[in-house]
N, C-alpha and C. Protein backbone atom coordinates (compact mmCIF):
# COMPACT_ATOMS: atom_id res chain seq x y z
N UNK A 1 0.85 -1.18 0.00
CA UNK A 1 0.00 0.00 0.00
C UNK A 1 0.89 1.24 0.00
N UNK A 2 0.40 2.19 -0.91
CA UNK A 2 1.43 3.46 -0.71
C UNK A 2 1.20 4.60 0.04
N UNK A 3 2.40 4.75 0.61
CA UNK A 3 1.79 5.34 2.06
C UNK A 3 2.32 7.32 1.57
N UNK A 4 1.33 7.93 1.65
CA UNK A 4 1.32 9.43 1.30
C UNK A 4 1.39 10.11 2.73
N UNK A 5 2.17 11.16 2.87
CA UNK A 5 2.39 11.54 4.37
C UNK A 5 1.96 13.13 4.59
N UNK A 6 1.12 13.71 4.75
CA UNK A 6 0.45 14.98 5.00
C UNK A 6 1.65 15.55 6.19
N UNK A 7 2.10 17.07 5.73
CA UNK A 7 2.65 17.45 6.61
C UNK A 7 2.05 18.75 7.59
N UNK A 8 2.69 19.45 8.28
CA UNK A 8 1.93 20.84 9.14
C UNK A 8 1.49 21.76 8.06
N UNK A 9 2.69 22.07 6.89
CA UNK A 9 2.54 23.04 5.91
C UNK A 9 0.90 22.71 4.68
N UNK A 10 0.46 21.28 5.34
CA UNK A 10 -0.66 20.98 4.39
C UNK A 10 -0.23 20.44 3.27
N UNK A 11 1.22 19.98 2.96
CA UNK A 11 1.46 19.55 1.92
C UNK A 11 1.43 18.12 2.02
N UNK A 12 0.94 16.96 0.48
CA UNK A 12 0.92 15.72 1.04
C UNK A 12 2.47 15.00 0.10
N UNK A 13 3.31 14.29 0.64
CA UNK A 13 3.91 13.76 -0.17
C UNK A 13 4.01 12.18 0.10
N UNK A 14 4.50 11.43 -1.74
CA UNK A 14 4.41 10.69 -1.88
C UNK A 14 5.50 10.04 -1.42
N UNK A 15 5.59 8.92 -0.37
CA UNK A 15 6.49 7.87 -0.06
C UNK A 15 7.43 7.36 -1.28
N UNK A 16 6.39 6.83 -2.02
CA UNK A 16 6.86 5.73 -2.91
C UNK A 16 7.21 6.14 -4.33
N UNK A 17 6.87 7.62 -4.94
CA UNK A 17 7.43 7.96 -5.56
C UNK A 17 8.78 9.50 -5.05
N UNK A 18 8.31 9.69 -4.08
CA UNK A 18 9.37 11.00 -3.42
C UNK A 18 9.23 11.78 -4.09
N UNK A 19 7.87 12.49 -4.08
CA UNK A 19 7.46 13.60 -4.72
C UNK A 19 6.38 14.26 -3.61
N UNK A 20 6.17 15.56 -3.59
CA UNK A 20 4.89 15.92 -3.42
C UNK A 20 3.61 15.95 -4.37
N UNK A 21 2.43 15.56 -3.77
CA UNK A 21 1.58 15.36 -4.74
C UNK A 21 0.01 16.45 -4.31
N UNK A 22 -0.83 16.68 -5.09
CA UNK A 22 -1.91 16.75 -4.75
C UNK A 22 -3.49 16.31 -5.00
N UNK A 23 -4.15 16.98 -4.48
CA UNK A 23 -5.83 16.07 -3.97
C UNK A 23 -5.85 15.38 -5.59
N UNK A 24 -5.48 16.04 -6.73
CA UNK A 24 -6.39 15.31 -8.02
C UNK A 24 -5.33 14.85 -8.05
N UNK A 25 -4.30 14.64 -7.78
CA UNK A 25 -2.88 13.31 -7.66
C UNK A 25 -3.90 12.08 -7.49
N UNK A 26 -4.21 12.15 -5.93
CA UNK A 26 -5.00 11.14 -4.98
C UNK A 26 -5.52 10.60 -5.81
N UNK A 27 -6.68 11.69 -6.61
CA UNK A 27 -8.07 11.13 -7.18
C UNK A 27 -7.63 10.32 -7.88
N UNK A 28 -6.49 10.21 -8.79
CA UNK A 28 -6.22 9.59 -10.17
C UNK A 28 -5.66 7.97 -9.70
N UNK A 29 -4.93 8.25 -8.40
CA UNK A 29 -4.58 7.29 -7.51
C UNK A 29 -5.90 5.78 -7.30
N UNK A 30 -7.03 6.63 -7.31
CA UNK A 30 -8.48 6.09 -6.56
C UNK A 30 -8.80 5.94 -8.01
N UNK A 31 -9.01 6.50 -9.00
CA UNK A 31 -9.87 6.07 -10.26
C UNK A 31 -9.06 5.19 -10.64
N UNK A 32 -7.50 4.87 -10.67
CA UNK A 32 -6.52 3.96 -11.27
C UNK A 32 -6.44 2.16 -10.27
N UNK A 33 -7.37 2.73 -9.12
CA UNK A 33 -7.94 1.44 -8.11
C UNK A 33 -6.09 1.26 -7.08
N UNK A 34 -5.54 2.14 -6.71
CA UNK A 34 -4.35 2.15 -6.25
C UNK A 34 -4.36 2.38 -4.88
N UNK A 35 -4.33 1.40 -4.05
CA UNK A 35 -4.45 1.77 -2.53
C UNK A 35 -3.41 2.80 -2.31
N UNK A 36 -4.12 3.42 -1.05
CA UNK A 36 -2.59 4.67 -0.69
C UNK A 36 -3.25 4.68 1.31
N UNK A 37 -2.90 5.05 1.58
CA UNK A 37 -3.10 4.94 3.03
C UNK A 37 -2.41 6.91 3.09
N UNK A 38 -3.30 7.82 3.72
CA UNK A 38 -2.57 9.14 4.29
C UNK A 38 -2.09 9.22 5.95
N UNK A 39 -1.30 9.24 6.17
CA UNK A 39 -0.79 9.41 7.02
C UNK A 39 -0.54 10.66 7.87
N UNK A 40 -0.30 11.13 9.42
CA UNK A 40 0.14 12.63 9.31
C UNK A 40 1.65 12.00 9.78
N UNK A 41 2.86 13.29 9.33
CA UNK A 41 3.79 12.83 9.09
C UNK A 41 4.59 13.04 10.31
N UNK A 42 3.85 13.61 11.41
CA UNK A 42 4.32 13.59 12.64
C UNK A 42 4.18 12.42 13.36
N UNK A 43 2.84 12.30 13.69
CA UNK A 43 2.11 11.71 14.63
C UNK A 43 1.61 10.16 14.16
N UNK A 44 1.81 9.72 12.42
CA UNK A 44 1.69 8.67 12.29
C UNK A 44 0.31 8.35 12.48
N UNK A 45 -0.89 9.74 12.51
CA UNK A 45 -2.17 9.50 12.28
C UNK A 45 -2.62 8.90 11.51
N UNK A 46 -3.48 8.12 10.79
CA UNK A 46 -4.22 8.05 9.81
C UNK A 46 -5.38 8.76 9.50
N UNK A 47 -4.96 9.88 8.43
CA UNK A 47 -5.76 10.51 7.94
C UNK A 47 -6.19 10.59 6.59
N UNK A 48 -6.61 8.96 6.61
CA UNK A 48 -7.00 8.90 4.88
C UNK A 48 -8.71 9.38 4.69
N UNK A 49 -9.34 8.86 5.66
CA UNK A 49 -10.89 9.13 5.28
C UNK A 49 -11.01 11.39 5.57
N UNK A 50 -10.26 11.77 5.89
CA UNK A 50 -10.24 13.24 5.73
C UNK A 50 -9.72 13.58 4.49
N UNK A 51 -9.11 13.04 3.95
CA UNK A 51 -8.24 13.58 2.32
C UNK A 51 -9.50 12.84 1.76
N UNK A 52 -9.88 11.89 1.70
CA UNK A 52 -11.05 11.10 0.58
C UNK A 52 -12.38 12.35 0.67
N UNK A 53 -12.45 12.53 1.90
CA UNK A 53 -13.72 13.79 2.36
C UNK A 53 -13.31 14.95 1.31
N UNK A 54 -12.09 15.14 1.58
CA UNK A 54 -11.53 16.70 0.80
C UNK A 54 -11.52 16.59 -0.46
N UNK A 55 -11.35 15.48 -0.98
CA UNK A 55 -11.64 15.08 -2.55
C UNK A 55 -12.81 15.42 -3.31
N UNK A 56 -13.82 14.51 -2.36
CA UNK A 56 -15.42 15.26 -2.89
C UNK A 56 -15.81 16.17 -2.86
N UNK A 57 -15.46 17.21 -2.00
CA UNK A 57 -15.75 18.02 -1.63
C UNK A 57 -15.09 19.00 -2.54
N UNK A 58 -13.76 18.86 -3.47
CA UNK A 58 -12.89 19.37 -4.06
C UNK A 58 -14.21 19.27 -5.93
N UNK A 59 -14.66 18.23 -5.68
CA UNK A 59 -15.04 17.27 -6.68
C UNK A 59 -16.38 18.42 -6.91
N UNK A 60 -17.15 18.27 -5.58
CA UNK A 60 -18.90 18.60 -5.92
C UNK A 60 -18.64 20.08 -6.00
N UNK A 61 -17.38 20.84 -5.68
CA UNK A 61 -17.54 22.31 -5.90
C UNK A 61 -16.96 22.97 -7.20
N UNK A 62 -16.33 21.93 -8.19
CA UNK A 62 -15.45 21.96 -9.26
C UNK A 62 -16.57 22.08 -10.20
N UNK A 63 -17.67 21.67 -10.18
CA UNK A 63 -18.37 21.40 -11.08
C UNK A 63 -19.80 21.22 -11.41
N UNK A 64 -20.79 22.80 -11.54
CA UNK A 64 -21.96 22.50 -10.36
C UNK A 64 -22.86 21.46 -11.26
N UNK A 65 -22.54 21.34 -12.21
CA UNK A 65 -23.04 20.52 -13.20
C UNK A 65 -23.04 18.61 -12.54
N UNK A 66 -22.10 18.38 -12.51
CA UNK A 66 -21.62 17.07 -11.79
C UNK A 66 -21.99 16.63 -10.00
N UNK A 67 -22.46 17.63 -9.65
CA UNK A 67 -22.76 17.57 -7.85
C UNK A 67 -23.49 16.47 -7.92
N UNK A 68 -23.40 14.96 -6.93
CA UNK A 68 -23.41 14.27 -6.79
C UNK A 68 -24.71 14.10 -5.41
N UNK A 69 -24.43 15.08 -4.56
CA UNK A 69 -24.75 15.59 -3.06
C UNK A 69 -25.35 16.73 -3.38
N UNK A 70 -26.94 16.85 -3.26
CA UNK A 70 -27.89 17.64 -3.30
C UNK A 70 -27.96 18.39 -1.24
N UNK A 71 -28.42 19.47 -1.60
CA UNK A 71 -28.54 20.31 -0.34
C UNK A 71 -29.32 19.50 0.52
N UNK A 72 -30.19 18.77 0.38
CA UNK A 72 -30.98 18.03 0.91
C UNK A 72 -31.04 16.44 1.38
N UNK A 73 -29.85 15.75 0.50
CA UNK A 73 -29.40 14.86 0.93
C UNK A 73 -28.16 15.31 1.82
N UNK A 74 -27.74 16.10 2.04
CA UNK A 74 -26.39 16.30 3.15
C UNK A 74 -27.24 16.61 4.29
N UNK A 75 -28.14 17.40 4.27
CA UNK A 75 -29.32 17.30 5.53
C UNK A 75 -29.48 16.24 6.40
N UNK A 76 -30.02 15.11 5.17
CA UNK A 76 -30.41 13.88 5.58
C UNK A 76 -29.21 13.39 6.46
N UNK A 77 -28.24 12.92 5.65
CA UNK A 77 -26.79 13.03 6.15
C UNK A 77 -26.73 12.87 7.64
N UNK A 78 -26.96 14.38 7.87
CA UNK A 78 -26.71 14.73 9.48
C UNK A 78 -27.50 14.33 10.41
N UNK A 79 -28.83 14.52 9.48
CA UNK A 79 -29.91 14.19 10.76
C UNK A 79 -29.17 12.55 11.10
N UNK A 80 -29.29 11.69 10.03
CA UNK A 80 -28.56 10.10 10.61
C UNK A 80 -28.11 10.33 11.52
N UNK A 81 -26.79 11.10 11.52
CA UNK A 81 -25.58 10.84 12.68
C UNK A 81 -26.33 11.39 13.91
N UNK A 82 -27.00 11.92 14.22
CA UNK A 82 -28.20 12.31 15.52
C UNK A 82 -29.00 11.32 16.17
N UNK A 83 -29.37 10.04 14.86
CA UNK A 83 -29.95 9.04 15.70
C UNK A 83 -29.61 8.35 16.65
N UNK A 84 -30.58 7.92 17.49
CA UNK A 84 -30.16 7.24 18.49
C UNK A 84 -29.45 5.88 18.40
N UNK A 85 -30.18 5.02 17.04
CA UNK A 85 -30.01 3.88 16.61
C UNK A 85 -29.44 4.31 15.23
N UNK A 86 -28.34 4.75 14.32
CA UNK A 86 -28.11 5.35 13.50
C UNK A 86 -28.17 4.17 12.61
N UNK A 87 -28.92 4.22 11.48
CA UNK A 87 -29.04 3.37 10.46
C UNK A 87 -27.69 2.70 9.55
N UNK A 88 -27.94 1.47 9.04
CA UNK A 88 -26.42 1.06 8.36
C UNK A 88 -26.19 1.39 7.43
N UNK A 89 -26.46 2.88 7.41
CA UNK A 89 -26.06 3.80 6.09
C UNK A 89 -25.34 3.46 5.46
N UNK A 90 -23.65 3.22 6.03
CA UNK A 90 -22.91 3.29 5.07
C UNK A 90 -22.49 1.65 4.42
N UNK A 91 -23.37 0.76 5.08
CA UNK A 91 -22.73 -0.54 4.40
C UNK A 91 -24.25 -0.39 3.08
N UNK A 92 -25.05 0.10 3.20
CA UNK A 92 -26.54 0.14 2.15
C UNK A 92 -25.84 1.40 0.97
N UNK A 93 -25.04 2.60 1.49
CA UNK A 93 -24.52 3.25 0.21
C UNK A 93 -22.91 2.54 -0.40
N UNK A 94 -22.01 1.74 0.46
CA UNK A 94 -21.07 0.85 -0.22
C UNK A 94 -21.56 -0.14 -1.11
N UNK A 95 -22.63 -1.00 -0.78
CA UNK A 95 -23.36 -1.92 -1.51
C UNK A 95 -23.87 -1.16 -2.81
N UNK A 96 -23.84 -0.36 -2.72
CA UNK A 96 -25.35 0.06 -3.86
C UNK A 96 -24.06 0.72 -4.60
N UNK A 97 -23.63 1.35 -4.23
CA UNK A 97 -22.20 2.31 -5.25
C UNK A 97 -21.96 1.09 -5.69
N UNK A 98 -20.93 0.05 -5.17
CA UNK A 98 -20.11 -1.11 -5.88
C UNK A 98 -21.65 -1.56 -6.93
N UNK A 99 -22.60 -1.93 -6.87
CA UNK A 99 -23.52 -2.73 -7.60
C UNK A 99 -23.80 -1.65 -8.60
N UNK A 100 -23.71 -0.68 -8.76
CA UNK A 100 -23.81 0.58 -9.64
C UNK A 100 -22.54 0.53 -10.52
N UNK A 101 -21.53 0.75 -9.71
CA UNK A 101 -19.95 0.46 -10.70
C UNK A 101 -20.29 -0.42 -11.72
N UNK A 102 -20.62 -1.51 -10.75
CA UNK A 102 -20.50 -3.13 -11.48
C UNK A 102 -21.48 -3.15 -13.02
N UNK A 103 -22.08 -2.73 -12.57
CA UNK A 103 -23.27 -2.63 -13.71
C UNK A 103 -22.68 -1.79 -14.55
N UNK A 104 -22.50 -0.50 -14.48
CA UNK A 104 -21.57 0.69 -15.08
C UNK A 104 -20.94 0.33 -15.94
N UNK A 105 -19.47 -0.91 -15.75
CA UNK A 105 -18.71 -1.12 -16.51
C UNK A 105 -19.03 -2.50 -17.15
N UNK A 106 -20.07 -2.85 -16.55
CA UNK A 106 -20.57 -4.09 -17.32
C UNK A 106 -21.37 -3.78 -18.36
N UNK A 107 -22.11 -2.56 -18.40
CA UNK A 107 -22.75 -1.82 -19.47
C UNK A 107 -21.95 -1.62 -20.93
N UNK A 108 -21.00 -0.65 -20.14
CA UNK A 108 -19.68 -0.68 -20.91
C UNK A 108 -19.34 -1.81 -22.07
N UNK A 109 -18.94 -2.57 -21.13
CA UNK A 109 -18.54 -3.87 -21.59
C UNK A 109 -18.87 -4.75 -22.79
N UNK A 110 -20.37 -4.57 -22.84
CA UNK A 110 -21.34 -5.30 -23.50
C UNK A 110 -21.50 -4.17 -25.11
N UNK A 111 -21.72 -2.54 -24.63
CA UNK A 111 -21.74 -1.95 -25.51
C UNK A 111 -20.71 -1.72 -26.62
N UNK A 112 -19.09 -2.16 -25.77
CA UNK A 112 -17.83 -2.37 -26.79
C UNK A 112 -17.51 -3.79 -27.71
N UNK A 113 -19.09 -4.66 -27.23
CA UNK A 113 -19.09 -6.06 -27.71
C UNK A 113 -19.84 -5.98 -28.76
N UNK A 114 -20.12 -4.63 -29.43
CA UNK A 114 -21.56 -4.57 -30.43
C UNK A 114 -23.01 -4.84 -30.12
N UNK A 115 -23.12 -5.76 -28.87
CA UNK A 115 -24.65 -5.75 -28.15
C UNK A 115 -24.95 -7.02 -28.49
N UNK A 116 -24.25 -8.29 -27.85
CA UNK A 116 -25.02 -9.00 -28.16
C UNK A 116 -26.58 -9.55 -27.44
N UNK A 117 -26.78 -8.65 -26.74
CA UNK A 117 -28.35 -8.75 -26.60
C UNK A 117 -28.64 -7.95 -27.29
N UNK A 118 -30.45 -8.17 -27.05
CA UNK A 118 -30.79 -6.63 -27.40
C UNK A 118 -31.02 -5.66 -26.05
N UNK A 119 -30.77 -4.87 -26.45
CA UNK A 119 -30.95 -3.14 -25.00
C UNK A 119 -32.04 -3.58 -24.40
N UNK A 120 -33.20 -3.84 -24.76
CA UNK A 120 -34.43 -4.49 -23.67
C UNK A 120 -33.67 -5.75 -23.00
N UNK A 121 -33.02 -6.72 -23.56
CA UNK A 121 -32.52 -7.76 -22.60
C UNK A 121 -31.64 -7.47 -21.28
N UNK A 122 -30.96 -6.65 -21.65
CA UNK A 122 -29.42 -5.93 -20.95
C UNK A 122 -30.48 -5.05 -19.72
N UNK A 123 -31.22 -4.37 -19.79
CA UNK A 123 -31.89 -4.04 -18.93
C UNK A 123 -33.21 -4.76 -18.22
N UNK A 124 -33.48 -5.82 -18.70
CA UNK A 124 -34.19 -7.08 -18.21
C UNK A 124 -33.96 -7.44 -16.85
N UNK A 125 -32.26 -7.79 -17.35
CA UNK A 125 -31.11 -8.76 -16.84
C UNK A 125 -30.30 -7.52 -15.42
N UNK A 126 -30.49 -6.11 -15.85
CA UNK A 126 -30.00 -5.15 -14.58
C UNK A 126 -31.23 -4.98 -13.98
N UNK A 127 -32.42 -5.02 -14.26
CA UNK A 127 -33.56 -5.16 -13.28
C UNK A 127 -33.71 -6.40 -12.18
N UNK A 128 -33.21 -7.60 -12.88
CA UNK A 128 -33.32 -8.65 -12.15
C UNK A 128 -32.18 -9.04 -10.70
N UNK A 129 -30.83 -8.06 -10.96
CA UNK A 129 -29.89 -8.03 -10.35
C UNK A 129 -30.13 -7.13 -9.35
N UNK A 130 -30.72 -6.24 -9.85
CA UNK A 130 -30.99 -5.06 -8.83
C UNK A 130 -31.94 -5.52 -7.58
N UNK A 131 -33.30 -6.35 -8.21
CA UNK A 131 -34.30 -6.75 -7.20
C UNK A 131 -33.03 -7.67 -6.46
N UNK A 132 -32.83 -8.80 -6.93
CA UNK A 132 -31.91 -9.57 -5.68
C UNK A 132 -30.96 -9.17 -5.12
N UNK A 133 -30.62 -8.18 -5.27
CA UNK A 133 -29.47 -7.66 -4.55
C UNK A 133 -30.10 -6.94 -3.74
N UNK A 134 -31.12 -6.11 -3.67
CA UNK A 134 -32.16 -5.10 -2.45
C UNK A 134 -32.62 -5.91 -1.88
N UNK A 135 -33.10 -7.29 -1.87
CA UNK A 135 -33.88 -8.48 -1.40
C UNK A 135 -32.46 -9.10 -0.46
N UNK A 136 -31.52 -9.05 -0.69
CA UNK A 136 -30.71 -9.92 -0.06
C UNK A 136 -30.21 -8.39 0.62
N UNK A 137 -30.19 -7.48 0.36
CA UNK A 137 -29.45 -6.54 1.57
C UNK A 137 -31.21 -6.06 2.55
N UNK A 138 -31.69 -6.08 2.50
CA UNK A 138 -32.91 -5.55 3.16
C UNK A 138 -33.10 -7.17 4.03
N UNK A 139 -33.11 -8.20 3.56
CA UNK A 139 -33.16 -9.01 4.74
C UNK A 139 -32.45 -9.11 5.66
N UNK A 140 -31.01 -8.57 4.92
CA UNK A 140 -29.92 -8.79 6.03
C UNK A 140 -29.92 -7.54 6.90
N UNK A 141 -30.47 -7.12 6.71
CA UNK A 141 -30.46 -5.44 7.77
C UNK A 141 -31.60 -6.20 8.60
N UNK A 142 -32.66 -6.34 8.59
CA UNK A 142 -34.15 -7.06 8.99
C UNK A 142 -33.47 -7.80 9.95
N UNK A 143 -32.30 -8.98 9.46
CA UNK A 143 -31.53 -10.03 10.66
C UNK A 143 -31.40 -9.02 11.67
N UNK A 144 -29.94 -8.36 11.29
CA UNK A 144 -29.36 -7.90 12.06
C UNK A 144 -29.57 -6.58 13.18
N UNK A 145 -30.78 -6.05 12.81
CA UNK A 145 -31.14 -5.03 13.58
C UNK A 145 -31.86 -6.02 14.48
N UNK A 146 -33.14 -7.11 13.98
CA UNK A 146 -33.52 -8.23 15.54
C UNK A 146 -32.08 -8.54 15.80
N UNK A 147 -30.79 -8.82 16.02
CA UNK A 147 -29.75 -9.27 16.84
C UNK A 147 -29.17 -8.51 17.72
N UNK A 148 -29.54 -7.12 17.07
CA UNK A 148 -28.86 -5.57 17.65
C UNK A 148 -29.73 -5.42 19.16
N UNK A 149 -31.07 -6.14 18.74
CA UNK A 149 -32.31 -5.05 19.74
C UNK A 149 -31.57 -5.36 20.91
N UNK A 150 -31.68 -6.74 21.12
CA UNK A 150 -31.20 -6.97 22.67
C UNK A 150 -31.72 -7.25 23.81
N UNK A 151 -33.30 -6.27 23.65
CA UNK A 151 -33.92 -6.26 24.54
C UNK A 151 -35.22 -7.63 24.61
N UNK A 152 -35.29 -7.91 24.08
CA UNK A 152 -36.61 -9.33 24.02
C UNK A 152 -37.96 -8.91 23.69
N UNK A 153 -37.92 -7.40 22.98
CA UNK A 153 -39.37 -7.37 23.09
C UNK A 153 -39.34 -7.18 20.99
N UNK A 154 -40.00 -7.31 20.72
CA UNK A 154 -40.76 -7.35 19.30
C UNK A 154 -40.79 -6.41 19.11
């Protein structure tokens, strides 16, 4: 894993190539599927999920066209982190991003193959993936919140 080291001055540099780099460095790092771990270069923090934060955030203000994060879903956002029982947000938006990718470049895929379905099949076949995949994550939340309760009552 390549380890990038954030210093006091805010600058991040690269271990493994011995360079300084920056945030759309990272990004290209993350679209190229390249683990990197951030580090602070004192303290040996890990501060990768704050640089990934600063990315999007670099990302949804670059481009109002592309905003990803509506005013109203960052709302939502917050209110979550307030709950008492805070929902498994983030394993239901990891699931659903990766099954979105997947499909994404499997779309791709099929369209650089000339199509050997037809476009009604190809979307048949992502409807049918989609139901079992919400069917198998919605039960498993259903398990695991009865395992969470604790308390014995229904």
């Amino acid at each position: 894993m390549r380890v990038i080291r954030k210093y006091a001055n805010r600058r991040l540099y690269d271990t493994e190539q011995s360079r300084y780099v920056t945030l759309e460095d990272l990004r290209g790092l993350i679209i190229d599927e390249v683990p990197f771990r951030v580090e602070d270069a004192k303290s040996g923090e890990d501060l990768t999920r704050t640089i990934l934060l600063s990315i999007i955030i670099e990302q949804e203000q670059a481009d109002g066209d592309a905003q990803v994060f509506s005013n109203d879903l960052l709302a939502q956002f917050i209110r979550v982190y307030d709950m008492a029982q805070p929902l498994p947000l983030a394993r239901y938006l990891e699931q659903g991003t990766k099954l979105m990718l997947e499909q994404q470049h499997r779309m791709q895929d099929q369209w650089q193959q000339a199509m050997r379905h037809s476009p009604m099949e190809l979307m048949r076949e992502m409807a049918e993936e989609n139901m079992k995949f919400w069917q198998k994550t919605i039960t498993q939340a259903g398990s695991s919140s009865d395992d969470d309760s604790g308390n014995g009552k229904p």
